[in-house]
Protein backbone atom coordinates (compact mmCIF):
# COMPACT_ATOMS: atom_id res chain seq x y z
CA UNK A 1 64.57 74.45 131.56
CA UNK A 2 61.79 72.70 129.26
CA UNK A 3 64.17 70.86 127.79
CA UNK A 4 65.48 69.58 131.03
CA UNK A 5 61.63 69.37 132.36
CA UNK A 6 60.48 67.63 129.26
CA UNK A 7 63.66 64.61 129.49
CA UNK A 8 62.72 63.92 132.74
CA UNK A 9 66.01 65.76 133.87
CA UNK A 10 64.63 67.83 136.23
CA UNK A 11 63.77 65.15 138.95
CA UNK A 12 67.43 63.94 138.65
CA UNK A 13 68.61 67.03 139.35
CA UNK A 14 65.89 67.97 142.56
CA UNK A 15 66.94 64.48 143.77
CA UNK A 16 70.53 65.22 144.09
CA UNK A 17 71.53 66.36 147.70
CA UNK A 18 73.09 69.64 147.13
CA UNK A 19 75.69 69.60 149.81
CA UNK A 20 76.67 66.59 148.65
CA UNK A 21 77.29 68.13 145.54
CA UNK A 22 79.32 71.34 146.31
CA UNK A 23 82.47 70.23 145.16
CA UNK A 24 81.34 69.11 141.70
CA UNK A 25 78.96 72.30 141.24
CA UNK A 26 82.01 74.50 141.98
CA UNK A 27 83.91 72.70 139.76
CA UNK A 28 81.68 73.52 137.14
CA UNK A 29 81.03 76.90 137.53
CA UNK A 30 85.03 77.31 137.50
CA UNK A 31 84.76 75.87 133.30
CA UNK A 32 88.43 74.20 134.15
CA UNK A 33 88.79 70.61 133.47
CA UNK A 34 91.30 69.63 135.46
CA UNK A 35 89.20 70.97 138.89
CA UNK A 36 85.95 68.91 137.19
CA UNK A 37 87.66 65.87 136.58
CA UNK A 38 89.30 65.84 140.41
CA UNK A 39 85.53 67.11 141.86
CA UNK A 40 84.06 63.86 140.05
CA UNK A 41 87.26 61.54 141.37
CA UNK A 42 86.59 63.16 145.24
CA UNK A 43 83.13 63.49 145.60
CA UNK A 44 82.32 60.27 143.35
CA UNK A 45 79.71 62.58 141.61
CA UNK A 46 79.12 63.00 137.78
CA UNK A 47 77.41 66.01 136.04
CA UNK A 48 74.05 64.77 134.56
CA UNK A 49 75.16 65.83 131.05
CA UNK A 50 77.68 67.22 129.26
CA UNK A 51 77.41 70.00 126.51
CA UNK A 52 80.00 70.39 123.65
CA UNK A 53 79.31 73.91 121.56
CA UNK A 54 81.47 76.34 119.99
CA UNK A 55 83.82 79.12 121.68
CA UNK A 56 81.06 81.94 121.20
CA UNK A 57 80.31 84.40 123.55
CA UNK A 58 76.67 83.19 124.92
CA UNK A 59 78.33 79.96 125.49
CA UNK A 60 81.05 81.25 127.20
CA UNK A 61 79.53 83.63 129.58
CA UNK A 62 79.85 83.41 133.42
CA UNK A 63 75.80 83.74 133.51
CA UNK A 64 75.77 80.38 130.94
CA UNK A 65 78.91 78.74 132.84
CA UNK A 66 76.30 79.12 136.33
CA UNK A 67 73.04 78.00 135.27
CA UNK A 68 74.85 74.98 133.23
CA UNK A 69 76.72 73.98 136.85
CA UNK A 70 73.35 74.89 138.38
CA UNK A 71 71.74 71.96 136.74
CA UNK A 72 74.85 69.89 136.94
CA UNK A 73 75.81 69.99 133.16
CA UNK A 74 79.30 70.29 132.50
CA UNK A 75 80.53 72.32 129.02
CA UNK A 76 83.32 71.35 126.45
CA UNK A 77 84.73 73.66 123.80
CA UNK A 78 85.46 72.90 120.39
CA UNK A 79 88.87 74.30 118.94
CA UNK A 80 88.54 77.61 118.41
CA UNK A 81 87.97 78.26 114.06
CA UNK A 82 87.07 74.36 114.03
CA UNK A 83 83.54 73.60 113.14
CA UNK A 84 84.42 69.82 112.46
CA UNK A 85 84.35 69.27 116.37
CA UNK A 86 80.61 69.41 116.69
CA UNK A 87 79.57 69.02 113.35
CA UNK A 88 75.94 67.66 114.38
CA UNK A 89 75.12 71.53 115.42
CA UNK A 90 76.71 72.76 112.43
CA UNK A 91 74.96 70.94 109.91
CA UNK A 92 71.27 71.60 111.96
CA UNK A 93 71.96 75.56 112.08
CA UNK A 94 73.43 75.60 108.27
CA UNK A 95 70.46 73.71 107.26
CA UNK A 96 67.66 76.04 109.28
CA UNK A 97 69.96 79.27 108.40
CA UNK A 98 69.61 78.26 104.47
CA UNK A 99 65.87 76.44 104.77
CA UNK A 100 64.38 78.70 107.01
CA UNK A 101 65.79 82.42 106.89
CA UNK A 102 62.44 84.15 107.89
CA UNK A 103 63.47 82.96 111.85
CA UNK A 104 66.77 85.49 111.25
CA UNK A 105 63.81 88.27 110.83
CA UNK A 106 61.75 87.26 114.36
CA UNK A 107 62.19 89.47 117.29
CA UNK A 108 58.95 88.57 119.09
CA UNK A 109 60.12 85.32 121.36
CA UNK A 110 56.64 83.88 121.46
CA UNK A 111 56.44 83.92 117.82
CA UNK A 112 60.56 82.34 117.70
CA UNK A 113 59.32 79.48 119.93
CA UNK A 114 56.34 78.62 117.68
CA UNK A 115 58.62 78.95 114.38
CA UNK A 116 60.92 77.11 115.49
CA UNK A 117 58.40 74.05 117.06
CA UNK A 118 57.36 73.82 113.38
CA UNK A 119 60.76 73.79 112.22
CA UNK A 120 61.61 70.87 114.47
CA UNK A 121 58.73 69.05 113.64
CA UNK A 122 59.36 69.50 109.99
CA UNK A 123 63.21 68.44 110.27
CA UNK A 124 62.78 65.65 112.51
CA UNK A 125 59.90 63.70 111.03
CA UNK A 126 59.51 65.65 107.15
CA UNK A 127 62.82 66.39 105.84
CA UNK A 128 64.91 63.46 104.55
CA UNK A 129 68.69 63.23 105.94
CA UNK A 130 71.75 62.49 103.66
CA UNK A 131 73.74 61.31 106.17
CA UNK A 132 71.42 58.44 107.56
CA UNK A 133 70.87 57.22 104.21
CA UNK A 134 67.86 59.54 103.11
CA UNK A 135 65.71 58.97 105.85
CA UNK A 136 63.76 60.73 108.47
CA UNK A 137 65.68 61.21 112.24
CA UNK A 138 62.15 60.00 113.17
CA UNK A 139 61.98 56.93 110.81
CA UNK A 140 65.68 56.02 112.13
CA UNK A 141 64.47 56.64 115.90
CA UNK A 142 61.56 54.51 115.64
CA UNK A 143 64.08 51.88 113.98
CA UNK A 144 62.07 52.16 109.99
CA UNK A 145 65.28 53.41 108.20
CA UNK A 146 66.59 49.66 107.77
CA UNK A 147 63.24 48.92 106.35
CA UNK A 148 62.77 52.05 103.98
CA UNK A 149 66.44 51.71 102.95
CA UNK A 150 65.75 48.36 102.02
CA UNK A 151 62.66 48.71 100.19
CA UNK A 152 64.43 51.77 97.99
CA UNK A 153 67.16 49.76 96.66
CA UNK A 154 64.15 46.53 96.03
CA UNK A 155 61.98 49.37 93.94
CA UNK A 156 65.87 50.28 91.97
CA UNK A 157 66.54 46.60 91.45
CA UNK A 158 62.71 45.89 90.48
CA UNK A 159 62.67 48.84 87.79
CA UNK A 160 65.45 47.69 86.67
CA UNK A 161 64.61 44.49 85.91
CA UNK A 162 61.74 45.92 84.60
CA UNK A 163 63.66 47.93 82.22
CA UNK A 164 65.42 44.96 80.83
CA UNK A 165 62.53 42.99 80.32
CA UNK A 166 60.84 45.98 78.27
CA UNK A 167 63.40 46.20 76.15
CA UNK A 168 64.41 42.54 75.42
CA UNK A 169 60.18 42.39 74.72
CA UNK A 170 60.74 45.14 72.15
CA UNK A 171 63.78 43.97 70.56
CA UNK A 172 61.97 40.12 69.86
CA UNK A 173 59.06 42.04 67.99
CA UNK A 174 61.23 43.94 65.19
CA UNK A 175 61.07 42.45 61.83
């Protein structure tokens, strides 16, 4: 619900006229496709999101199915025993698993919630990602990662040159 609260989402979602959207909620709290895709053709409604996760069991409970259609999210599985289809989550829980295993160890949820605020700050704006070139999520959100990319490979080129002229300096003064 903070998530949701701290998007914005929730006024969407008090906004929407809930008899209006029967036929869609039902459809979502029923996890089939084929009823959400004909409750979205009928009642010309869309969930607000959609989630994608894994086949596990918190994501698959009824209690997870009704507060997702509650809030007008509708759920997609990955194949079962294939991580590739949401690799996103993957990589973010091997990395905190591996960089972070004290949070395995937490069983006070106050203290989780403030672990894990750090964590995101630290990942988000601290850690430097391979896969958008070495750069911060935060540096690429705020549109920098062009810029920093950029002035890496001027620094390489620079240094290199530098290099060369060091060395052709050296080689001029031995007798």
């Amino acid at each position: 619900m903070d998530a949701l609260q701290t998007q914005g989402l929730m006024q969407a979602i008090e906004a929407r006229d809930r008899e209006e959207s029967e036929l869609l909620v039902a459809a979502l709290r029923s996890g089939q496709a084929d009823a959400i895709d004909e409750a979205i053709a009928t009642s010309k409604q869309v969930p607000l999101l959609l989630t994608v996760s894994d086949n596990g069991p918190q994501m698959r409970s009824h209690s997870t199915r009704e507060f997702l259609a509650g809030v007008y999210i509708a759920q997609r599985f990955g194949r079962p025993g294939t991580p590739t289809d949401q690799p996103w989550i993957e990589s973010l829980f091997g990395h905190i698993k591996g960089e972070h295993p004290h949070l395995e160890t937490i069983t006070d949820p106050a203290l989780l919630e403030a672990e894990l605020t750090l964590v995101r700050h630290r990942y988000n704006t601290i850690r430097l990602h391979a896969g958008i070139g070495y750069v911060t999520p935060e540096d690429e959100h705020q549109g920098r990662g062009q810029a920093i990319r950029q002035a890496r490979r001027d620094g390489l080129t620079a240094a290199r040159q530098n290099r060369i002229d060091y060395r052709r300096s050296k080689q001029g003064n031995q007798s």
